[in-house]
Structures are given as C-alpha cells and as structure tokens.
Protein backbone atom coordinates (compact mmCIF):
# COMPACT_ATOMS: atom_id res chain seq x y z
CA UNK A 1 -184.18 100.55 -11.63
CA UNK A 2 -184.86 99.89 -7.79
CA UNK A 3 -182.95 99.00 -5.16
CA UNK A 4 -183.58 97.07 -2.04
CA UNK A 5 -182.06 95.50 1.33
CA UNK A 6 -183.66 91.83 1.19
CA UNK A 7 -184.05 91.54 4.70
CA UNK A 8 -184.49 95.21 6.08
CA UNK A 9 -182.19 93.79 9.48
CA UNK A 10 -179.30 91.56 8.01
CA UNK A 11 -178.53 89.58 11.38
CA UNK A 12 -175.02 88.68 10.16
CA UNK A 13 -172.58 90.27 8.28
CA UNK A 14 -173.83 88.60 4.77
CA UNK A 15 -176.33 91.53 3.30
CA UNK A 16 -178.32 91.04 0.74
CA UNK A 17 -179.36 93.26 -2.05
CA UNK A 18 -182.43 93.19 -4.73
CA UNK A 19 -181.64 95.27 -8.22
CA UNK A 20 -184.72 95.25 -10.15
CA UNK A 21 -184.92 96.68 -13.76
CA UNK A 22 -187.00 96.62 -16.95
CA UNK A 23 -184.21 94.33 -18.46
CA UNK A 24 -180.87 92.85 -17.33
CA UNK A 25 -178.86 94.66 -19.50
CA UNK A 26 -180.45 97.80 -18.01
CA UNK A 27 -179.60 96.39 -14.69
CA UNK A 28 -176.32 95.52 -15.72
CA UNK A 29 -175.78 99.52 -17.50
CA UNK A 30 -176.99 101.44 -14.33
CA UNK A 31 -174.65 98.99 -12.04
CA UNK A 32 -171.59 100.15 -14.26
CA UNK A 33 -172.43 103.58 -13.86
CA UNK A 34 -172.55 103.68 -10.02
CA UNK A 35 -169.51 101.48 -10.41
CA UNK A 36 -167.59 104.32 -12.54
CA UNK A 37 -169.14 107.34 -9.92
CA UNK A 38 -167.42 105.07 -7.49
CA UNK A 39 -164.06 105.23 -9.04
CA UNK A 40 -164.22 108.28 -9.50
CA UNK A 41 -165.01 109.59 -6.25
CA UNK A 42 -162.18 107.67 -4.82
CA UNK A 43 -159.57 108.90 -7.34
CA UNK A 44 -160.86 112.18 -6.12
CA UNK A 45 -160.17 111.26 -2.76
CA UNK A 46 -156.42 110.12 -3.09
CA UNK A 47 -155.89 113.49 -5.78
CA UNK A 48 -157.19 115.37 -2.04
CA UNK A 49 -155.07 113.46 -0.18
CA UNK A 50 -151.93 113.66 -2.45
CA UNK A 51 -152.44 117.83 -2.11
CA UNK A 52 -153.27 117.77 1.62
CA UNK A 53 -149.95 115.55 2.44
CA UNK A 54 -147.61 118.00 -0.05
C-alpha cells in the first residue's frame, strides 16, 4: 500500500489523501490496522495519564 498528500500544500484546512493498494480490500485491511495501532496508542495514553494523576 502507498500513501500520499494529493496536493503536497493543502491551501485550506480540507487535506486530501491518496491510499493506493493491489486491491480494495487490501486497502480497506491495512486502514483497519493503523486504525487499531491508533486505539491502542491512545488507550495507552489515558492508562499513562490515569498513573501519572494517582
């Protein structure tokens, strides 16, 4: 899969991305991953916070 800025200098706030893959599906299955590294990087975050704050 590849990933791309359309327009290397969005001039407004609206940025545009290009996923490119050998199918959609493959696409779609790399897209959940990052999705589910995402969560959990931010349920890390609030477990850090949580011990920080006690």
């Amino acid at each position: 899969m590849s990933f791309s800025f359309t327009d290397p200098k969005p001039s407004s706030n609206d940025r545009s991305f290009s996923f490119t893959g050998q199918s959609p599906e493959d696409v779609d299955r790399q897209l959940q991953a990052i999705a589910d590294m995402a969560h959990e990087i931010l349920r890390m975050v609030a477990d850090v916070r949580r011990q920080i704050s006690n």
